[in-house]
Protein backbone atom coordinates (compact mmCIF):
# COMPACT_ATOMS: atom_id res chain seq x y z
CA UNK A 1 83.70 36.96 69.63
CA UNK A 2 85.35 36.32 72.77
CA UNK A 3 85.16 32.58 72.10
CA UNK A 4 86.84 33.12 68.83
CA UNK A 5 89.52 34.42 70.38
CA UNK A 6 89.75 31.85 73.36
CA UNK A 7 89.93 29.22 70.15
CA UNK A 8 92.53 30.98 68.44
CA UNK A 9 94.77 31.49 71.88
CA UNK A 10 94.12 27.80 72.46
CA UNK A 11 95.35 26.66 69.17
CA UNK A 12 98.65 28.91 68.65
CA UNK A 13 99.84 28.80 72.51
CA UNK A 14 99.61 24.64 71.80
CA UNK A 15 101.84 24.99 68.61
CA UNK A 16 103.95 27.10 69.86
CA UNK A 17 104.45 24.72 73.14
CA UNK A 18 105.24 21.76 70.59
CA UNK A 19 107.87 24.37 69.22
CA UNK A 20 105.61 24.46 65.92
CA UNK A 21 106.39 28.51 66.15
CA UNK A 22 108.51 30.48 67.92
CA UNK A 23 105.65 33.53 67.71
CA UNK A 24 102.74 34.56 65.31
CA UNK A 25 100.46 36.99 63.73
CA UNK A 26 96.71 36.37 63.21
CA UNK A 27 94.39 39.08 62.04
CA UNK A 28 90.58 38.63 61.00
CA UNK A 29 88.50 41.01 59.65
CA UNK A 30 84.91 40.66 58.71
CA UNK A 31 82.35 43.37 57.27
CA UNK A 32 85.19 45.76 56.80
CA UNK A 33 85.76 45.45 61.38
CA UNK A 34 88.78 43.55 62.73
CA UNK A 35 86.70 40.78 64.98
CA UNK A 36 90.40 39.19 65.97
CA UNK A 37 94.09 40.55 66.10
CA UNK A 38 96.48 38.95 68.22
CA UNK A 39 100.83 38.96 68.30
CA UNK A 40 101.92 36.01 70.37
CA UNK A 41 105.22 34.61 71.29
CA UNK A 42 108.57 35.59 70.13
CA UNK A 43 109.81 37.69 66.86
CA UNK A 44 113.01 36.21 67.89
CA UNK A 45 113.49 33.84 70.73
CA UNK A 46 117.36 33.75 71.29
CA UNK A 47 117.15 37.68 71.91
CA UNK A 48 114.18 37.55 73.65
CA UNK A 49 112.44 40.15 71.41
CA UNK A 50 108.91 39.90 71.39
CA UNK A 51 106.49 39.36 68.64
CA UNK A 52 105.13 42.71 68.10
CA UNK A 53 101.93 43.83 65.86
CA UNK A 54 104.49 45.80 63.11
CA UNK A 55 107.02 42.36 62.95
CA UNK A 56 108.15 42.62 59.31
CA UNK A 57 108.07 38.65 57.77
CA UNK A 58 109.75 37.10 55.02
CA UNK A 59 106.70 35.62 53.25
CA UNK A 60 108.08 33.79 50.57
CA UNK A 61 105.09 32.46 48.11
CA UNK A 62 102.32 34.62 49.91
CA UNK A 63 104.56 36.79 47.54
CA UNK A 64 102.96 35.31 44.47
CA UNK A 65 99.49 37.10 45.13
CA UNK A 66 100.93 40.36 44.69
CA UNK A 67 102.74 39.66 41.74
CA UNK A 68 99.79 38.10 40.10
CA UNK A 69 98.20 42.15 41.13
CA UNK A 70 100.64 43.57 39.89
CA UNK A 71 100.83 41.46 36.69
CA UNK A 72 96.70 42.35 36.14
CA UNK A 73 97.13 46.19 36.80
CA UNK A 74 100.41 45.85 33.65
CA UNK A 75 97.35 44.41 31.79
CA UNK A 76 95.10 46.95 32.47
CA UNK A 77 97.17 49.76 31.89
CA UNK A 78 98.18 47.59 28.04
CA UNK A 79 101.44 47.07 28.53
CA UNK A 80 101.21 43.31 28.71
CA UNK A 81 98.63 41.35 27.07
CA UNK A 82 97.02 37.64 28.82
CA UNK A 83 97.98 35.63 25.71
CA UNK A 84 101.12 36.86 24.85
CA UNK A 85 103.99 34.43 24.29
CA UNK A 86 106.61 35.25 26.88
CA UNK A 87 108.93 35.51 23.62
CA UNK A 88 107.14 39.01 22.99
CA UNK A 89 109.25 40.40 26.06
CA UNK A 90 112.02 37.56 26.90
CA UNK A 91 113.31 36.72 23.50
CA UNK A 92 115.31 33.66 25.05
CA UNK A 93 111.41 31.69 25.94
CA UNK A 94 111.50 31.41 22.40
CA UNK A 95 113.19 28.78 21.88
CA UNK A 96 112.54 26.71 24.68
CA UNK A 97 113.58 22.60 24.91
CA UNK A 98 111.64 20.05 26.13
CA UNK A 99 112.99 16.59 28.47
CA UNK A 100 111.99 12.85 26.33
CA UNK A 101 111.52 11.14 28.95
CA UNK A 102 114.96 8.96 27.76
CA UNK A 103 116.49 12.17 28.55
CA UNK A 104 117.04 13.48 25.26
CA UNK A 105 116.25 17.19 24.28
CA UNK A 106 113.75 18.28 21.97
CA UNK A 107 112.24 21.63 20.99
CA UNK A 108 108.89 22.54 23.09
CA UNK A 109 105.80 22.47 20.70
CA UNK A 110 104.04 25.18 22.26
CA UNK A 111 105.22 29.04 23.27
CA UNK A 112 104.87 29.43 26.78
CA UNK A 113 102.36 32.28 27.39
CA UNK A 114 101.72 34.80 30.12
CA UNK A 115 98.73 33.20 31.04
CA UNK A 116 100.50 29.78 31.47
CA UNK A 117 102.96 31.62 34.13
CA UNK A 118 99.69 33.51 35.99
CA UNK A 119 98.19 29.71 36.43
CA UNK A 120 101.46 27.43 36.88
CA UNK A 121 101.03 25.98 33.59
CA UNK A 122 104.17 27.33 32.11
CA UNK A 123 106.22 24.37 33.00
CA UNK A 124 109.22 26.28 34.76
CA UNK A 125 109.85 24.29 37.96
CA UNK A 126 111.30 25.14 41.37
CA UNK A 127 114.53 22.99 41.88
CA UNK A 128 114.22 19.94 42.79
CA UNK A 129 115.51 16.36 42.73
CA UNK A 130 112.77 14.39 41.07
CA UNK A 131 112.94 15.39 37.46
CA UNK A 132 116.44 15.92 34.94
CA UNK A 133 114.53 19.69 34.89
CA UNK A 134 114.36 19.70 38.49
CA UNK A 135 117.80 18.86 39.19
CA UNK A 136 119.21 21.22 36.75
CA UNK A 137 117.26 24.28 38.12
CA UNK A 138 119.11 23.06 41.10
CA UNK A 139 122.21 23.97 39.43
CA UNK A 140 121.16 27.27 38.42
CA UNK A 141 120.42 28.44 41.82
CA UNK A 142 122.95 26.35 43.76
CA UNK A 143 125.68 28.65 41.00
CA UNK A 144 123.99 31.70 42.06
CA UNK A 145 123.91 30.80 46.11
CA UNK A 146 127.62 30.44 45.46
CA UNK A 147 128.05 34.30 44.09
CA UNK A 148 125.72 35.82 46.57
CA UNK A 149 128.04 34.02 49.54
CA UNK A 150 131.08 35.76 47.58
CA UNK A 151 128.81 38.53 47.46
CA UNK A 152 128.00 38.53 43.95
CA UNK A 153 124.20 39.16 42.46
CA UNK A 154 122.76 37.81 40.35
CA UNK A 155 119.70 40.17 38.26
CA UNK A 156 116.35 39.34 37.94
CA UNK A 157 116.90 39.22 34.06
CA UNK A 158 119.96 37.06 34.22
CA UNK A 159 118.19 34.91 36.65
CA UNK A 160 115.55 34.31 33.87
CA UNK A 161 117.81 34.06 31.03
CA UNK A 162 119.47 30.91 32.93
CA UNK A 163 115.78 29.55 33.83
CA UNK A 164 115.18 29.50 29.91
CA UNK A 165 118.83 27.47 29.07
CA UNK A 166 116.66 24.79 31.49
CA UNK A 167 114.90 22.24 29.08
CA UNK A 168 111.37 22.17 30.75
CA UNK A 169 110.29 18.36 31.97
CA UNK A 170 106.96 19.17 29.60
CA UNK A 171 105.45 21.32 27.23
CA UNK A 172 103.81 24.75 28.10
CA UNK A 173 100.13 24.61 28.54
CA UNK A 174 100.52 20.38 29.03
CA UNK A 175 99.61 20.47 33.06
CA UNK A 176 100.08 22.25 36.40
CA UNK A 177 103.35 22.34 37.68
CA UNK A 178 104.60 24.88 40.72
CA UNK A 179 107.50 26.31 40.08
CA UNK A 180 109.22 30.05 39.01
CA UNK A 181 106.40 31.28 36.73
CA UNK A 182 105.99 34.42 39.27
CA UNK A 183 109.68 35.07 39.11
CA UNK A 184 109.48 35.46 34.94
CA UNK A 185 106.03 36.71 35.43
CA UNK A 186 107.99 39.64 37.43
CA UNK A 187 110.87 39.83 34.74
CA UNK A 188 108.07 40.81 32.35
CA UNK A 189 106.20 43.76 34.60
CA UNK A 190 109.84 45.22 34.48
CA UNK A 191 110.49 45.10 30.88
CA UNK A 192 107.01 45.96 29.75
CA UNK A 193 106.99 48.74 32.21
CA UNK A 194 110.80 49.56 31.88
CA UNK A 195 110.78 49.92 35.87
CA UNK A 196 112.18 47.44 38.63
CA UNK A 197 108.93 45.30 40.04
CA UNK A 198 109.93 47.00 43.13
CA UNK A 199 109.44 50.42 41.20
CA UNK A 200 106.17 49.30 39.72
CA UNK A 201 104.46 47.72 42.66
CA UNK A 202 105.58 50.46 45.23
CA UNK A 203 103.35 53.14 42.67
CA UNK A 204 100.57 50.92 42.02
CA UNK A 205 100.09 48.78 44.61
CA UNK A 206 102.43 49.85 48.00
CA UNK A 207 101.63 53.37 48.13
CA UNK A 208 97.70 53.46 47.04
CA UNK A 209 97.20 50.60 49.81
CA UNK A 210 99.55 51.94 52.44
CA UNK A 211 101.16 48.96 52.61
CA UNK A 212 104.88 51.17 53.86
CA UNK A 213 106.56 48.32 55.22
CA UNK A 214 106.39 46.06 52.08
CA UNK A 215 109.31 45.57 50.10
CA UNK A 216 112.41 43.29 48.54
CA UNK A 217 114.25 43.86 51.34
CA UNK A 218 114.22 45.24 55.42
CA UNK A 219 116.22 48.94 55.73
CA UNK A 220 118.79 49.51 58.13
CA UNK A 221 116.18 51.73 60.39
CA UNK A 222 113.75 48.39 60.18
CA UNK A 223 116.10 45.96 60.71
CA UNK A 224 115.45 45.19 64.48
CA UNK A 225 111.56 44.35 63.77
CA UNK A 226 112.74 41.43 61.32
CA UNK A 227 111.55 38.51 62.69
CA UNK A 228 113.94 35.75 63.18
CA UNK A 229 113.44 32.52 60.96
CA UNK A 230 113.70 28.73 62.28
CA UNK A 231 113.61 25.78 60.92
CA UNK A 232 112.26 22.15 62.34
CA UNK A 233 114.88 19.36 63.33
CA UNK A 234 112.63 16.29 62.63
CA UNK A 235 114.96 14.42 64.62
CA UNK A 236 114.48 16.11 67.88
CA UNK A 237 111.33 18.37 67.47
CA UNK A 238 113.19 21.37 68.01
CA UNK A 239 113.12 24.69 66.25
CA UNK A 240 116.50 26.21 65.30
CA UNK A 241 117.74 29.78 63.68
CA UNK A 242 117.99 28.65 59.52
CA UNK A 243 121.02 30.32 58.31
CA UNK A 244 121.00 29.37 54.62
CA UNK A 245 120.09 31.31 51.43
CA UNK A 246 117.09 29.46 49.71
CA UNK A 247 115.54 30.24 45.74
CA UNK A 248 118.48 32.88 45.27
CA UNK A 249 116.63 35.19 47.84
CA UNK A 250 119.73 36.66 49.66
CA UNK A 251 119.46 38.15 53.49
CA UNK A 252 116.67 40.98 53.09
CA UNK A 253 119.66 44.06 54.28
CA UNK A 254 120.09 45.30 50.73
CA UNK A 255 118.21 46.29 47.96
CA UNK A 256 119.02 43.06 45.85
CA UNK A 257 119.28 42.67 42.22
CA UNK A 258 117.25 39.95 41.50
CA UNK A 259 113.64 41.07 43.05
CA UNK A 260 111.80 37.45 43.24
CA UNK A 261 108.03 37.37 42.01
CA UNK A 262 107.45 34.49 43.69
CA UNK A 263 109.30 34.18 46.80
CA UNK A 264 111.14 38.20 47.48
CA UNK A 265 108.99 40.17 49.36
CA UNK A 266 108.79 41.14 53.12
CA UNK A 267 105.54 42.94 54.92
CA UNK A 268 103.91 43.10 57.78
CA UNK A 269 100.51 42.31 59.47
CA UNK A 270 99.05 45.53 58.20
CA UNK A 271 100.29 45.86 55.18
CA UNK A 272 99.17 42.86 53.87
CA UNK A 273 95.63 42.82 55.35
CA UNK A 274 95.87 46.11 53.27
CA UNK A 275 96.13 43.95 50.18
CA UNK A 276 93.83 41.77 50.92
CA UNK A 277 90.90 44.21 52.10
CA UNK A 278 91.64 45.41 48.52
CA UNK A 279 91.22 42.25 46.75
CA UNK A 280 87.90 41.07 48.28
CA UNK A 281 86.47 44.92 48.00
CA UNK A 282 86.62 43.91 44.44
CA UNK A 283 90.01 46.21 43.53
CA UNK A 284 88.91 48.98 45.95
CA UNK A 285 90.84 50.58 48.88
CA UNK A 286 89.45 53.21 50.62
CA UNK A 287 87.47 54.36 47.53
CA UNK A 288 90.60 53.99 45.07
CA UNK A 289 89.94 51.40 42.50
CA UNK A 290 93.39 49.57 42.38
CA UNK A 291 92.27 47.03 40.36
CA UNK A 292 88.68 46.17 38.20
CA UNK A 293 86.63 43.70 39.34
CA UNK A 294 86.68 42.23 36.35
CA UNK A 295 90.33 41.74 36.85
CA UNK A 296 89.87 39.99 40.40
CA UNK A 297 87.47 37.91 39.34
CA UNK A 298 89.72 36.53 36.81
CA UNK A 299 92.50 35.98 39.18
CA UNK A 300 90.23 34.16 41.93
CA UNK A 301 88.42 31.79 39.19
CA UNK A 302 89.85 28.26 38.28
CA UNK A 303 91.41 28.66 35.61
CA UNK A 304 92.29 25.03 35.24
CA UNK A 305 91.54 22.21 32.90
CA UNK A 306 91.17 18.79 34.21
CA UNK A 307 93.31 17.72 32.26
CA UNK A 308 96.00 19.88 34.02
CA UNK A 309 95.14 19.22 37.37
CA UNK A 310 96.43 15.41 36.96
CA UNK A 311 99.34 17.06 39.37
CA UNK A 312 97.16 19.01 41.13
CA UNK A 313 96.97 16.84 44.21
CA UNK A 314 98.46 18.40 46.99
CA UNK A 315 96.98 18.29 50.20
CA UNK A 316 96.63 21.82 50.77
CA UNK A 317 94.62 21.78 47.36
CA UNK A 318 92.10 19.17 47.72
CA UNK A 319 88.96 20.66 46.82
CA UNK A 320 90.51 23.57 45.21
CA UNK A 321 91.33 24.72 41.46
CA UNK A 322 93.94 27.36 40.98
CA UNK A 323 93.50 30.45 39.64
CA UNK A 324 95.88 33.40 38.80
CA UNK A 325 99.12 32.03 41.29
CA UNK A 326 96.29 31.69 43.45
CA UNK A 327 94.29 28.54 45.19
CA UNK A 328 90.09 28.99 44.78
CA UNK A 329 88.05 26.36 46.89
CA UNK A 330 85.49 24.50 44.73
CA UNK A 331 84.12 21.75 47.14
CA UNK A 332 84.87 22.48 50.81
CA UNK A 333 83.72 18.97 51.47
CA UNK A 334 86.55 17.61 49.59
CA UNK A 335 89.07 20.63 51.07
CA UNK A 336 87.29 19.17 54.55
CA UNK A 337 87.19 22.62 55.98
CA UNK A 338 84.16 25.33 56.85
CA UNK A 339 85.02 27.52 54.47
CA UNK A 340 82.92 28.12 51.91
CA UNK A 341 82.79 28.27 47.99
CA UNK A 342 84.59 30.82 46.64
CA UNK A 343 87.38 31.19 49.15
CA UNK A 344 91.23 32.04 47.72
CA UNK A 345 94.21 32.82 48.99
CA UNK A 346 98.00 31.45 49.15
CA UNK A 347 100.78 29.92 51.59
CA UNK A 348 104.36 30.36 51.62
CA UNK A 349 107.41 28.18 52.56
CA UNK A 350 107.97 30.01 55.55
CA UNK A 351 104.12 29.33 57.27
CA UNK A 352 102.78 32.59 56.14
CA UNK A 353 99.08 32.15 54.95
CA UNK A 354 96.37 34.47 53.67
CA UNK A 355 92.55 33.76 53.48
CA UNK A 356 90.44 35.82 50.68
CA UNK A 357 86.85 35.88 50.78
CA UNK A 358 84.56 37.99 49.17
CA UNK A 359 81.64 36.87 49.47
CA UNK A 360 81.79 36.48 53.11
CA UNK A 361 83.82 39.69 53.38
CA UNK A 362 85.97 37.96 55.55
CA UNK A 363 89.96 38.18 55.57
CA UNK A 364 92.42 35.84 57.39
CA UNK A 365 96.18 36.69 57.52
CA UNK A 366 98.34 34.19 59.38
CA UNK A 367 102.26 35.32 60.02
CA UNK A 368 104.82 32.70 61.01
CA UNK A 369 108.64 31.83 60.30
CA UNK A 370 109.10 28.40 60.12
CA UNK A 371 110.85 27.70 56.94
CA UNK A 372 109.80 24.72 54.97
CA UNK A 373 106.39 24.98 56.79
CA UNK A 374 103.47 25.89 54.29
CA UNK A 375 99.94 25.38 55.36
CA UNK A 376 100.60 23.96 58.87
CA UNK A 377 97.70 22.22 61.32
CA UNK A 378 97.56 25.99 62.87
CA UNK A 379 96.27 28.19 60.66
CA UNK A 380 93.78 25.47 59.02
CA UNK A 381 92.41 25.07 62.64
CA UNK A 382 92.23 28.88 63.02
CA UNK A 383 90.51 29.20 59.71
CA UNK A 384 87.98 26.75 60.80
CA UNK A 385 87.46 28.55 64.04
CA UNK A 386 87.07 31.77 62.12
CA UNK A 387 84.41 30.65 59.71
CA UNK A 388 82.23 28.97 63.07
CA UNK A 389 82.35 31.90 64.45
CA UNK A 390 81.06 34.32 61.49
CA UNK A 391 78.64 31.83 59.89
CA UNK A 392 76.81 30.84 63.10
């Protein structure tokens, strides 16, 4: 594989000399044997600190995957049923509005459901300035920014009762829309369990996986191997240290109240390849069956209609349907990549991506922190590297 890895040093030394990256982490294991594993660059580059194999990462919505585990295991064990209306556990979702599009209000005609939030069909949005729903979910977590810079939190539950004062820009069920179903998805695991989702996924997923630097937030002790974040001046090419607060995730040094689904957790290179090794074994880690594979195959199937998918068009997506807060190639002639049928995995905002293949037995876990970054040039050049070199 020493050509794989000449292709992979090529390709992240490049991005990191068009200040892409300040550092990353790229692991690839095959047939249960790491064939790559490389740390490059810096963790932090204004303290000179070195990107080192345990760098802890903020990974934002490669967050969501784990959720959507933990969400299936609640299921297993009955304490939350697929098809349940969020109602059952939330009593605010139900009596959710709905945006006209003259901007009145009316009452939504469906109940938003538990699956709806596992495939991004629940319509809860992320902020943003394109919809009335969008730009008052804006409001709700610009409020809350404001009280965690007094130092104020914010739960998880009150987090979600605001969310559900938000009159959705379409009714549950109607299409695809990415947003904060992971974050209420998360709400639920704690009141069905009647444990934080910190609580629940440290005892059934953290600690059966040894995944022991995976959490809501970095201890004191950890602190130093918290990699720096940056963020892209499009004006001058230039990476520099982000120092804002963004989805109401505060900064990492406390336990915090309001334990995101979607976008809280931190973790490591290990830890995470941990996860994944677990999700293409078909729920099994190191002979413990974490999950059934009944219950991965669920979560890595489209789960779409077409008639969602009419928003469905990102480019990251081509090709793909989405599954349980999860993308699942269909046609990699479409996605244009070497990857093959089957594949799923996520992104986040911060350039972190995973790669879940089972039927290949192949895992990819790509660790950056470039905030606003997502599936970057990088890590879809890597992946194609990885699948020349294990399909040849």
């Amino acid at each position: 594989m020493n050509g794989l890895k000449e292709t992979i040093d090529k390709i992240v030394t490049e991005g990191m000399a068009q200040d892409n990256m300040t550092g990353a982490n790229v692991l690839v294991l095959h047939k249960g044997q790491v064939i790559f594993r490389e740390s490059y660059g810096y963790a932090d580059r204004e303290n000179q600190v070195p990107m080192k194999d345990d760098t802890i990462f903020k990974l934002y919505s490669m967050s969501k995957p784990v959720t959507s585990a933990a969400a299936m295991i609640a299921v297993e064990k009955g304490l939350i049923g697929i098809q349940d209306p969020v109602s059952k556990y939330l009593p605010e979702y139900g009596n959710l509005k709905v945006y006209n599009t003259d901007g009145t209000v009316r009452p939504a005609k469906t109940e938003m459901t538990v699956f709806q939030l596992l495939t991004m069909t629940s319509a809860l949005c992320y902020p943003n300035i394109d919809t009335p729903t969008g730009m008052d979910m804006c409001k709700v977590f610009d409020a809350a920014k404001e009280k965690l810079l007094r130092g104020e939190h914010t739960s998880t539950r009150e987090y979600c009762r605001l969310i559900a004062g938000v009159p959705l820009d379409f009714d549950p069920g109607e299409r695809w829309a990415y947003g904060l179903s992971a974050d209420v998805l998360g709400c639920i695991i704690e009141v069905a369990s009647g444990q934080k989702l910190s609580e629940f996924m440290k005892a059934e997923l953290f600690e059966p996986l040894e995944m022991t630097d995976t959490d809501f937030y970095v201890p004191k002790e950890k602190w130093h191997r918290l990699a720096q974040w940056y963020l892209k001046d499009e004006t001058t090419g230039k990476l520099n240290v982000f120092e804002d607060i963004h989805l109401g995730v505060g900064k990492y040094d406390e336990a915090p109240l309001f334990e995101s689904g979607g976008a809280g957790l931190v973790s490591t290179l290990e830890d995470y390849s941990h996860f994944a090794q677990m999700m293409i074994n078909g729920g099994n880690y190191k002979g413990r069956q974490i999950l059934k594979p009944e219950s991965i195959e669920m979560m890595s199937k489209d789960q779409l209609k077409t008639e969602q998918k009419v928003r469905f068009d990102w480019d990251s997506v081509k090709g793909h349907g989405y599954g349980f807060l999860m993308r699942v190639l269909l046609d990699p002639k479409e996605a244009a990549t070497k990857a093959t049928k089957g594949e799923f995995g996520w992104d986040g905002w911060t350039g972190t991506y995973v790669i879940m293949n089972p039927a290949q037995e192949l895992l990819i876990v790509y660790l950056i922190q470039r905030v606003g970054s997502g599936t970057t040039p990088e890590v879809l050049a890597i992946k194609n590297a990885v699948y020349d070199a294990v399909l040849c």
